[in-house]
Protein backbone atom coordinates (compact mmCIF):
# COMPACT_ATOMS: atom_id res chain seq x y z
CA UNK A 1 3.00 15.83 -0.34
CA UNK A 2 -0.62 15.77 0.99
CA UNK A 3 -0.80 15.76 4.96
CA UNK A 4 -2.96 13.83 7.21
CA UNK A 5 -6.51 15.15 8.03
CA UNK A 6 -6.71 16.32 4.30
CA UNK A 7 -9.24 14.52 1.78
CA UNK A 8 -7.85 11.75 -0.30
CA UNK A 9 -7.80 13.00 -4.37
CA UNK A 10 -10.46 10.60 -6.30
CA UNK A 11 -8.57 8.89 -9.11
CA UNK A 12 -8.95 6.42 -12.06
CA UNK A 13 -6.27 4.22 -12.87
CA UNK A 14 -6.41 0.77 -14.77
CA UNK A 15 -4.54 -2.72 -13.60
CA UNK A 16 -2.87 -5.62 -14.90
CA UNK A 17 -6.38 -6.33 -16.98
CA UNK A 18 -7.29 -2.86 -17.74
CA UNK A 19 -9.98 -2.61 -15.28
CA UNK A 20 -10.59 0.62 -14.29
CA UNK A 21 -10.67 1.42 -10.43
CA UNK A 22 -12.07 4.37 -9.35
CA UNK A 23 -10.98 5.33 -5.32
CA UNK A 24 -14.62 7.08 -4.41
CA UNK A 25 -15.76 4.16 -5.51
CA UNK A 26 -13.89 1.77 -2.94
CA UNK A 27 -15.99 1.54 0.51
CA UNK A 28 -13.89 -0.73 2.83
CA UNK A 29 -13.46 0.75 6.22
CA UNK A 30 -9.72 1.44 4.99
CA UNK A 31 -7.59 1.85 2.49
CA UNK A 32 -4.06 1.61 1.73
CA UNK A 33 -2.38 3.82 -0.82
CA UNK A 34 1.03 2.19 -1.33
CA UNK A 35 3.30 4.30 -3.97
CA UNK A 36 6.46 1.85 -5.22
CA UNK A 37 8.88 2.95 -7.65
CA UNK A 38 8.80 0.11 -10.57
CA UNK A 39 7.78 -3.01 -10.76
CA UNK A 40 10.11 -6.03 -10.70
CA UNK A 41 12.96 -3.84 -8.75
CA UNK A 42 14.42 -5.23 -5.48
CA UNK A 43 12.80 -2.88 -3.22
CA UNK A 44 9.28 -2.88 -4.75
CA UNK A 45 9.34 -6.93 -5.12
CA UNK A 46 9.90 -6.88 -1.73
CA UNK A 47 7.38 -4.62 -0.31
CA UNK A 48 5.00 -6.10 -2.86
CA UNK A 49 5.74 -9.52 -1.38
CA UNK A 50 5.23 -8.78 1.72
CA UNK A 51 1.68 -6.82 1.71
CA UNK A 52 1.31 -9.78 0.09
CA UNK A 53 1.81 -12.19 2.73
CA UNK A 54 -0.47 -9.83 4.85
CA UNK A 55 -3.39 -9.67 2.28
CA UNK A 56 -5.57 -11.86 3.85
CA UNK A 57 -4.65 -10.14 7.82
CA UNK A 58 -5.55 -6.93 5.64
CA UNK A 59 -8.86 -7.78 4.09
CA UNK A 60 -9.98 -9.54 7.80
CA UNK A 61 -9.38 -5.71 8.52
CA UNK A 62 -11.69 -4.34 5.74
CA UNK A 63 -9.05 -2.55 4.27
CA UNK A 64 -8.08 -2.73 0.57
CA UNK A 65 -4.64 -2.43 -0.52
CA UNK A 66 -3.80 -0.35 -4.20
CA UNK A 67 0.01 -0.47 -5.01
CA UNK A 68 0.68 2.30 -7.41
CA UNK A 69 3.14 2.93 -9.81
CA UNK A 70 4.19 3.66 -13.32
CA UNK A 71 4.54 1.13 -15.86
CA UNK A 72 1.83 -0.41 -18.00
CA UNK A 73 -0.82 -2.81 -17.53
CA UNK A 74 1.50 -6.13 -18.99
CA UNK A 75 4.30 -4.78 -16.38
CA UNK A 76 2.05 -5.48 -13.85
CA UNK A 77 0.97 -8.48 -15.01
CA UNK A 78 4.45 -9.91 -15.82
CA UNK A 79 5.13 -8.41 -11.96
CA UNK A 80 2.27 -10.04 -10.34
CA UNK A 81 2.26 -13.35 -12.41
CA UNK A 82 6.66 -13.48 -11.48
CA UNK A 83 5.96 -13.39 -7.70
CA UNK A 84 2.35 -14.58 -7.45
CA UNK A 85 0.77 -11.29 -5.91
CA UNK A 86 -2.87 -11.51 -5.23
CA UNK A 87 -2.19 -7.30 -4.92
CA UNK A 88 -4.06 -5.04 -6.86
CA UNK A 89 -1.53 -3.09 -8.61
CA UNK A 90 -2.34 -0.01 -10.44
CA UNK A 91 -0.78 2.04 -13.84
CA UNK A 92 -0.22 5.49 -13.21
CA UNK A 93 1.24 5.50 -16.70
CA UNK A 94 2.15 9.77 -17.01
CA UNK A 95 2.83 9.71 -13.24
CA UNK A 96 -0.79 11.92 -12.68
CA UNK A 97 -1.37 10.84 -9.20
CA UNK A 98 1.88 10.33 -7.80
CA UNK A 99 1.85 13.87 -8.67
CA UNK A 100 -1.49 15.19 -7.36
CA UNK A 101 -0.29 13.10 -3.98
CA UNK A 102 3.08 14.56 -4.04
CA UNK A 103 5.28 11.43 -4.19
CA UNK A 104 6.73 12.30 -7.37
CA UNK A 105 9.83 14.09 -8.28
CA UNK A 106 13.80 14.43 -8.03
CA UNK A 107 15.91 11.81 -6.42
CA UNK A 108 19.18 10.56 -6.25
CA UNK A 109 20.52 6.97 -6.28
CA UNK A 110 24.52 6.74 -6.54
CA UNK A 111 24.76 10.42 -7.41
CA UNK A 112 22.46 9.89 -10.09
CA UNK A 113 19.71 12.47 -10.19
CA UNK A 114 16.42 11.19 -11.53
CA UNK A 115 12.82 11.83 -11.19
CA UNK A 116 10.54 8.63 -10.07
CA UNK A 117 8.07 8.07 -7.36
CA UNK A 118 9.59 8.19 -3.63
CA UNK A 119 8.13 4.88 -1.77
CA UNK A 120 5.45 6.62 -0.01
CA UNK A 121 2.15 5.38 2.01
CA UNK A 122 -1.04 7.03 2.58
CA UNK A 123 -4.05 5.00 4.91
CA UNK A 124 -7.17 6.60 4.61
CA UNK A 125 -10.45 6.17 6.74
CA UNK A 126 -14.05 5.18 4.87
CA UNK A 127 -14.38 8.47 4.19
CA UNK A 128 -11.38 8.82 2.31
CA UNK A 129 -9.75 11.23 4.50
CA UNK A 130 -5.74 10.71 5.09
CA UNK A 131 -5.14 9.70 8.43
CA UNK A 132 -1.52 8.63 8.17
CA UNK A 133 1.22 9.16 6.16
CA UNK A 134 4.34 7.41 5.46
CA UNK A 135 7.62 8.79 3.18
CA UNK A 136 10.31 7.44 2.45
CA UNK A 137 9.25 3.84 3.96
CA UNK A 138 12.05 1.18 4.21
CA UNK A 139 10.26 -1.79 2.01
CA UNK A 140 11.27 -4.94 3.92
CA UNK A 141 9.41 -4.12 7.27
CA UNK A 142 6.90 -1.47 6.09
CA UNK A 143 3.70 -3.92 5.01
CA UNK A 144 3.27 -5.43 8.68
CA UNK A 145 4.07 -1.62 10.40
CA UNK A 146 0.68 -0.54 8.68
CA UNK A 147 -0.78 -3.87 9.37
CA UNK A 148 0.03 -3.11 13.31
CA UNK A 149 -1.42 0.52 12.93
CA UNK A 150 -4.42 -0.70 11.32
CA UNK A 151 -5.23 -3.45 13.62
CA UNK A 152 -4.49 -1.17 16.75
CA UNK A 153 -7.06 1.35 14.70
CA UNK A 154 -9.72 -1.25 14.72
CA UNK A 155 -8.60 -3.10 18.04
CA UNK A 156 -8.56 0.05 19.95
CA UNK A 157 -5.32 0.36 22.20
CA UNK A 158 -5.26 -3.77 21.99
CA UNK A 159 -3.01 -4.87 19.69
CA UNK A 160 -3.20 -8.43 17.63
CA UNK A 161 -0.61 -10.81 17.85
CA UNK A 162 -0.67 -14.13 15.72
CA UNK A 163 1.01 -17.59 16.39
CA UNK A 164 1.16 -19.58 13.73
CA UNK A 165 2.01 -23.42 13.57
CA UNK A 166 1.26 -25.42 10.32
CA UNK A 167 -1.94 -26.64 11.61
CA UNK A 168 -4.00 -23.13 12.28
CA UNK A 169 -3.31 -19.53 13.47
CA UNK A 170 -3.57 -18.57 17.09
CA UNK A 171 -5.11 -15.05 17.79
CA UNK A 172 -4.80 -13.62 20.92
CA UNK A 173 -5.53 -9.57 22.33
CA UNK A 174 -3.35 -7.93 23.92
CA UNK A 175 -4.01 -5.45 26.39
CA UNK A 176 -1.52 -2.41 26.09
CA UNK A 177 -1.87 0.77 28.58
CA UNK A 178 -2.21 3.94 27.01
């Protein structure tokens, strides 16, 4: 798996409409490399769901979100039309980049052995360099933990907390001690 401080392998990769999305060619102040297992599963509807929820938190960040995993362009489509994502969801179709970013190989579910892509997250800075990595990531709490890191990133050692009522959204800074 690659490590933090390393640079982020360029890629090309299509999504649900067969646009192609090149990562050199993304300039937000961050991105989020989110590496799910299949579409339409329990654990990836989940996680999917819930970055999400977050998307708009996320892109008042400047950080763009790519969900990748195998499975073709209608998969994500049928995915992302089922559950309403606003994500962009990419096809790594022969697995190529899970590879290259070492979040593909063996597992085991109920015994089973099986290769697949292990739920993995990689945040990278503007210039593309990894500056945190997440294996192994428990889906249902995982979207808002790099939400948190991100806005403490950008907030310095304040962190963000929202209340929200049906009428509007509170924000208020938090100073935390270091």
């Amino acid at each position: 798996m690659l490590k933090e401080k390393k640079n982020a392998p360029n890629f090309v990769l299509k999504d649900k409409d067969a646009k192609e999305w090149e990562l050199k060619k993304i300039k937000s102040k961050y991105v989020v490399l989110y590496f799910y297992p299949k579409d339409n599963t329990p654990g990836c509807t989940i996680e999917a769901l819930l970055f999400n929820k977050y998307l708009s938190d996320f892109k008042n960040l400047d950080v763009t979100i790519m969900g990748i995993s195998g499975g073709n362009e209608k998969s994500k489509t049928k995915f992302c039309d089922k559950h309403k994502l606003k994500l962009l969801l990419l096809s790594d179709m022969d697995f190529s980049v899970a590879k290259i970013y070492g979040v593909y190989g063996e597992k085991s579910f109920m015994g089973k052995k099986y290769t697949g892509i292990e739920r993995s997250t990689f945040i990278l800075d503007k210039n593309q360099k990894i500056i945190k990595v997440y294996f192994r990531v428990n889906p249902s709490g995982h979207a808002k933990e790099v939400l948190d890191y991100i806005s403490t990133l950008t907030n310095g050692n304040k962190k963000v907390k929202k209340t929200r009522s049906k009428k509007f959204t509170i924000s208020c800074i938090l100073t935390t001690k270091s």
